[in-house]
C-alpha atoms as a PDB file:
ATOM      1  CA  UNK A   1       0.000   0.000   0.000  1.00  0.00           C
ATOM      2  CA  UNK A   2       2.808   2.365   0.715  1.00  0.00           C
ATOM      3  CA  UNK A   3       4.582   2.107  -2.585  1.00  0.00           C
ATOM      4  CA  UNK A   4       1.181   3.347  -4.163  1.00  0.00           C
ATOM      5  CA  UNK A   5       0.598   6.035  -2.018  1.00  0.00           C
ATOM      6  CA  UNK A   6       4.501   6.951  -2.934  1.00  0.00           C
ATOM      7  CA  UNK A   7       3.356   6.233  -6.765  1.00  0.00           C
ATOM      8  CA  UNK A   8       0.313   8.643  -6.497  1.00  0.00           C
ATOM      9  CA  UNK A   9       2.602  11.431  -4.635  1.00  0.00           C
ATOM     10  CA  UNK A  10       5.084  11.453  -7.226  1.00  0.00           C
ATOM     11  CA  UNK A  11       2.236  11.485 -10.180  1.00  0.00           C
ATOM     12  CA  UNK A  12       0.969  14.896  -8.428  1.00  0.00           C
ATOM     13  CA  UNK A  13       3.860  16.435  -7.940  1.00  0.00           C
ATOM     14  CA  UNK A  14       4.051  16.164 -11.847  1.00  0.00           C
ATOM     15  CA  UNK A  15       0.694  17.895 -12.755  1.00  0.00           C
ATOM     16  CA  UNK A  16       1.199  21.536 -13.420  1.00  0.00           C
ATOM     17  CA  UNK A  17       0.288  24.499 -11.927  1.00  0.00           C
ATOM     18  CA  UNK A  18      -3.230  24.953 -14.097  1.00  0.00           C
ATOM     19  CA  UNK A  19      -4.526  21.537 -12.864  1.00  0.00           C
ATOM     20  CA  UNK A  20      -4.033  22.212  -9.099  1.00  0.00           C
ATOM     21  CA  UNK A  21      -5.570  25.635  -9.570  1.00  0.00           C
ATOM     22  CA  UNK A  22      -8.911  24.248 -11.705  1.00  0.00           C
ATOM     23  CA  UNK A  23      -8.904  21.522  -8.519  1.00  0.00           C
ATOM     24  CA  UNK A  24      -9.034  23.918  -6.486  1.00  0.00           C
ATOM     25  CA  UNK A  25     -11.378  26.650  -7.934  1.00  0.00           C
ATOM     26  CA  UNK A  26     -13.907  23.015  -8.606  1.00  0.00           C
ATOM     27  CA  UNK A  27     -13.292  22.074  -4.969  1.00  0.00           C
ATOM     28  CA  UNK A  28     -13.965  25.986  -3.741  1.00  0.00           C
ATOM     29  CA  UNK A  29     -16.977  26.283  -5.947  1.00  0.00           C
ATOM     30  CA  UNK A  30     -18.292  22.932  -4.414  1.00  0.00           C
ATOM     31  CA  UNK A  31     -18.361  24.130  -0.502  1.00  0.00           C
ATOM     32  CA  UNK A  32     -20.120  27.206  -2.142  1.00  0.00           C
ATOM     33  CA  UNK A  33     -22.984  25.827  -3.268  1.00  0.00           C
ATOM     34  CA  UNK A  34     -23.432  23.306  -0.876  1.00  0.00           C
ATOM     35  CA  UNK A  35     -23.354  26.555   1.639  1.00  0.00           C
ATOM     36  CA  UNK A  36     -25.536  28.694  -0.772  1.00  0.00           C
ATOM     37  CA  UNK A  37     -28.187  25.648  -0.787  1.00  0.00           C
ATOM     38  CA  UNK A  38     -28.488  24.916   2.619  1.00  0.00           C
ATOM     39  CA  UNK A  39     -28.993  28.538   3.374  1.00  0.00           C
ATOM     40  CA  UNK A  40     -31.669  28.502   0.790  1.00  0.00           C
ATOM     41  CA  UNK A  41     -33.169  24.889   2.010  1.00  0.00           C
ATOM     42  CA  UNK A  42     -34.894  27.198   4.648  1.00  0.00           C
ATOM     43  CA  UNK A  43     -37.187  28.941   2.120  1.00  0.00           C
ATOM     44  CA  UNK A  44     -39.806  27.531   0.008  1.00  0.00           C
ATOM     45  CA  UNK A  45     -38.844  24.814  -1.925  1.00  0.00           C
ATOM     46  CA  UNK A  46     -40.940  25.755  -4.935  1.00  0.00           C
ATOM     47  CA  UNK A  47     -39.138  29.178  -4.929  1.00  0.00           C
ATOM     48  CA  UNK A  48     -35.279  27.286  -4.530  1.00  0.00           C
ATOM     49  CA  UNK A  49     -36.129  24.890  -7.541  1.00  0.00           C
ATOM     50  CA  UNK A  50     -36.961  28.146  -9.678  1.00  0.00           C
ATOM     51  CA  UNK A  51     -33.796  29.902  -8.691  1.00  0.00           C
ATOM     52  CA  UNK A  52     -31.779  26.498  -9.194  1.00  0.00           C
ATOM     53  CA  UNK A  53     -33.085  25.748 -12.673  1.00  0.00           C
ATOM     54  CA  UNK A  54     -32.732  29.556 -13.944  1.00  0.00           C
ATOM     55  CA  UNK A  55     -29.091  29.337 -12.686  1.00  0.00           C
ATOM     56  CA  UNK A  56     -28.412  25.825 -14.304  1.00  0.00           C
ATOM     57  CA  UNK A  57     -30.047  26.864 -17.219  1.00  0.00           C
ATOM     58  CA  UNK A  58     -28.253  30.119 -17.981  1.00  0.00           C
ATOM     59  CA  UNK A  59     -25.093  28.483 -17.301  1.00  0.00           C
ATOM     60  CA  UNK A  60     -25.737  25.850 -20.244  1.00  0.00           C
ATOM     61  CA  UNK A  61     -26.848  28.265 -22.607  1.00  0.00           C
ATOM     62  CA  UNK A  62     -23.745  30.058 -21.837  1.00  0.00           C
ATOM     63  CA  UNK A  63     -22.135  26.634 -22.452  1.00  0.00           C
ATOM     64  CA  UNK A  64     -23.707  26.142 -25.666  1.00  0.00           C
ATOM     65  CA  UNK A  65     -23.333  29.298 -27.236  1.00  0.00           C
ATOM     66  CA  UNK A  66     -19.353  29.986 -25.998  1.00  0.00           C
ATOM     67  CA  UNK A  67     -19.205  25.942 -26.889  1.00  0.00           C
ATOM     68  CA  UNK A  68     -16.623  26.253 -23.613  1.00  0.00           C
ATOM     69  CA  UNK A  69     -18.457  22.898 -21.580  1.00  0.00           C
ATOM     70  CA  UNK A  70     -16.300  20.566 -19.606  1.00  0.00           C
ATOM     71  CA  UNK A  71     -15.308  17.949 -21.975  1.00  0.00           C
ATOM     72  CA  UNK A  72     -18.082  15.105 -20.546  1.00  0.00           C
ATOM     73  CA  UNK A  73     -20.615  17.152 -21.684  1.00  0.00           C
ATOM     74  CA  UNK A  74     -19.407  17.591 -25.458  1.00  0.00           C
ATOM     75  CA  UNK A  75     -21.482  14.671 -26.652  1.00  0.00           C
ATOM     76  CA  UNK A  76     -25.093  16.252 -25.810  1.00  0.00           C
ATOM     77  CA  UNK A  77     -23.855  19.802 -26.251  1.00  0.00           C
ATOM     78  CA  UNK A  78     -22.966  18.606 -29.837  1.00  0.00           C
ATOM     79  CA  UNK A  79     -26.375  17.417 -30.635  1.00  0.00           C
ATOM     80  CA  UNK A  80     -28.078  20.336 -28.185  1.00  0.00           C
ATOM     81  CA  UNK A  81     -25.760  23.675 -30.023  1.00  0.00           C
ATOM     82  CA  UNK A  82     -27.288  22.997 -33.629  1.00  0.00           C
ATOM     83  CA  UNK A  83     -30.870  24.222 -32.236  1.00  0.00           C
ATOM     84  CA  UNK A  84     -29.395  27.017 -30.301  1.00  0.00           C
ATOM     85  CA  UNK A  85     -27.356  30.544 -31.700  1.00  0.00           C
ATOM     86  CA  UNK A  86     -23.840  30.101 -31.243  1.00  0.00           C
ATOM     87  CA  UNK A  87     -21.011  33.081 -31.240  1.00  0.00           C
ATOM     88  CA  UNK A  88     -19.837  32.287 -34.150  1.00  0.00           C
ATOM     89  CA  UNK A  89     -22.786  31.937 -36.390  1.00  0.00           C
ATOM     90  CA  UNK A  90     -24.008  35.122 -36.880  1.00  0.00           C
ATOM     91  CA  UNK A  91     -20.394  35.974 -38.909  1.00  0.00           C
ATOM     92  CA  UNK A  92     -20.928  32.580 -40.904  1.00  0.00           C
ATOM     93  CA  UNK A  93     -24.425  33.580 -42.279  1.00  0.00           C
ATOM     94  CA  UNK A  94     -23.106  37.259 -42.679  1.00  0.00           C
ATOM     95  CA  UNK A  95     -20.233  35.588 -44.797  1.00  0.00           C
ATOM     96  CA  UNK A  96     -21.979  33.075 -46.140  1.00  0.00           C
ATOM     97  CA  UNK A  97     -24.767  35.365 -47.400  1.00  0.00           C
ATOM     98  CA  UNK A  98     -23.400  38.909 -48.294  1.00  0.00           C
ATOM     99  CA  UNK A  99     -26.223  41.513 -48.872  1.00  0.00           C
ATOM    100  CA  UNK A 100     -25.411  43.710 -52.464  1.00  0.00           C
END
């Protein structure tokens, strides 16, 4: 067991800076929403399930149109994005369709 647990500390010394910091901004944003919810578990629930699904749902529209989701999620953004606007599809009709 100890020579994995040596294994494993060598592997993270190894990871760059970036990772650690996305770890640690995932593991930050974590305790904050499990804080955020609790304080809201106290109000009505109808009223926390509105304010959770406008937040999730802005956040994957943002997803969708920047097309900047974490990488698991590529497979139903990819078949989601082609109903939605994207950033970069107002300059491919523009260019694609040039008014005289």
């Amino acid at each position: 067991m100890l020579p994995l647990a040596a294994s494993a500390l060598e592997t993270m010394k190894t990871l760059p800076t970036d990772t650690w910091l996305k770890i640690g901004i995932a593991v930050a944003s974590l305790v904050v929403a499990v804080i955020v919810l609790r304080k809201l578990a106290g109000m009505n629930k109808v009223i926390m399930g509105v304010v959770v699904f406008v937040v999730m749902t802005v956040v994957f529209f943002s997803w969708v149109y920047n097309r900047n989701e974490p990488k698991f999620l590529t497979p139903l953004v990819e078949k989601l994005a082609p109903f939605f606007p994207s950033a970069g599809s107002y300059n491919a009709k523009k260019n694609a369709n040039p008014n005289p």
